[in-house]
Protein backbone atom coordinates (compact mmCIF):
# COMPACT_ATOMS: atom_id res chain seq x y z
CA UNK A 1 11.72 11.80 -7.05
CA UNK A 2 7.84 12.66 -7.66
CA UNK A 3 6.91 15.08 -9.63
CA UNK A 4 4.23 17.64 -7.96
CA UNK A 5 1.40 16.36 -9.74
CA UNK A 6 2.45 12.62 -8.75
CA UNK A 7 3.28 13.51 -4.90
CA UNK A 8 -0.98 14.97 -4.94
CA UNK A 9 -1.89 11.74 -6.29
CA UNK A 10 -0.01 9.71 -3.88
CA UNK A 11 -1.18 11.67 -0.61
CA UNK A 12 -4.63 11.56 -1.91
CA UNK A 13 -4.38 7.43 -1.59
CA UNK A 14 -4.15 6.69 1.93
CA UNK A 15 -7.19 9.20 2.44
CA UNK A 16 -9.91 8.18 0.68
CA UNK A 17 -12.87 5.73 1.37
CA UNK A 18 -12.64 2.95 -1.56
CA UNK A 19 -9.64 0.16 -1.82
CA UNK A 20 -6.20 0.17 -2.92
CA UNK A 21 -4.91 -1.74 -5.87
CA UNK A 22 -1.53 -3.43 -5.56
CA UNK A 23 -0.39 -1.55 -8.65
CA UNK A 24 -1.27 1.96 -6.86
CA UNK A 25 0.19 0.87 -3.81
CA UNK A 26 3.25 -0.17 -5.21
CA UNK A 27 3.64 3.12 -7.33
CA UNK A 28 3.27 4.98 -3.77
CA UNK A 29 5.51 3.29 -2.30
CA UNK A 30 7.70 2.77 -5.41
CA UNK A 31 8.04 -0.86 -5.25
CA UNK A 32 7.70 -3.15 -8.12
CA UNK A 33 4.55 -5.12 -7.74
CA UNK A 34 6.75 -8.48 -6.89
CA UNK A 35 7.97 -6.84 -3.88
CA UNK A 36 4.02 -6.71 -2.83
CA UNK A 37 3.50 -9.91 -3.75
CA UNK A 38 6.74 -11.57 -1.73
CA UNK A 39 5.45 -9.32 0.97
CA UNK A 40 1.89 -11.13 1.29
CA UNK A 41 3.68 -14.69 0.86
CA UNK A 42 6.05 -13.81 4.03
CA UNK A 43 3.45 -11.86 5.71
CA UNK A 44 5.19 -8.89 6.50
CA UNK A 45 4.34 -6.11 4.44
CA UNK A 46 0.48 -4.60 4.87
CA UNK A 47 -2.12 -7.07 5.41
CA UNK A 48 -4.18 -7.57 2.20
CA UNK A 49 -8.14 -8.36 1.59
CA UNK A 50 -9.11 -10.93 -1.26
CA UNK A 51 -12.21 -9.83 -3.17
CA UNK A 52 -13.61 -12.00 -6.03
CA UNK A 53 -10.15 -13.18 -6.57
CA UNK A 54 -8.93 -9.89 -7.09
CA UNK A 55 -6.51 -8.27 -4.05
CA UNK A 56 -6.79 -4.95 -2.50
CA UNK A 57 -5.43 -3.15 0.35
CA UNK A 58 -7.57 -1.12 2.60
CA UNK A 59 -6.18 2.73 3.35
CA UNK A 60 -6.59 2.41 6.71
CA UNK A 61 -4.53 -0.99 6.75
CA UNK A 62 -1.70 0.81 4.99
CA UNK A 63 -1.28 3.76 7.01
CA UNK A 64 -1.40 1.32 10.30
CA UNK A 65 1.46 -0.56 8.54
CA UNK A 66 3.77 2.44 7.69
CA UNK A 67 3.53 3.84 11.09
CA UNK A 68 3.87 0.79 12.98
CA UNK A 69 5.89 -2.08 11.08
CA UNK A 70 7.77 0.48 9.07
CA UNK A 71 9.03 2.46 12.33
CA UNK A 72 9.87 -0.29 14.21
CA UNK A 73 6.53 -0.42 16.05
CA UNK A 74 7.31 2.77 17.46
C-alpha cells in the first residue's frame, strides 16, 4: 500500500502536461518495468511514443487506457 506522500505523487502523474517515463509509470501502477516492456511487444498495455530512442507515455494515453482497456472497454 502507498504511503500518503507516494499516493500525491502518483495522482499528480496522469495530470500534468510533460511525458511519462516507463519507470514512473510502472511505480504507479506498481509493475516491474518488464511487465511494461512485454506490454509494448504484445501491444496491449498503453500505447507508447519513441523519442530520440528514449520511450515515454503520454498522460492522456494512460488515463484513456485505464478507463477503457482496463474496464473492459466499458
Amino acid at each position: 500500500m502507498m504511503d500518503d506522500r507516494k499516493r500525491v505523487v502518483a495522482t499528480g502523474l496522469l495530470d500534468r502536461d510533460g511525458l511519462i517515463s516507463p519507470a514512473e509509470l510502472a511505480g504507479f501502477l506498481q509493475v516491474p518495468l518488464g511487465t511494461l516492456r512485454q506490454w509494448r511487444y504484445l501491444g496491449v498495455g498503453p500505447q507508447a511514443l519513441r523519442l530520440r530512442g528514449q520511450v515515454r507515455y503520454e498522460p492522456v494515453e494512460v488515463r484513456r487506457w485505464l478507463a477503457e482497456d482496463c474496464n473492459g472497454g466499458r
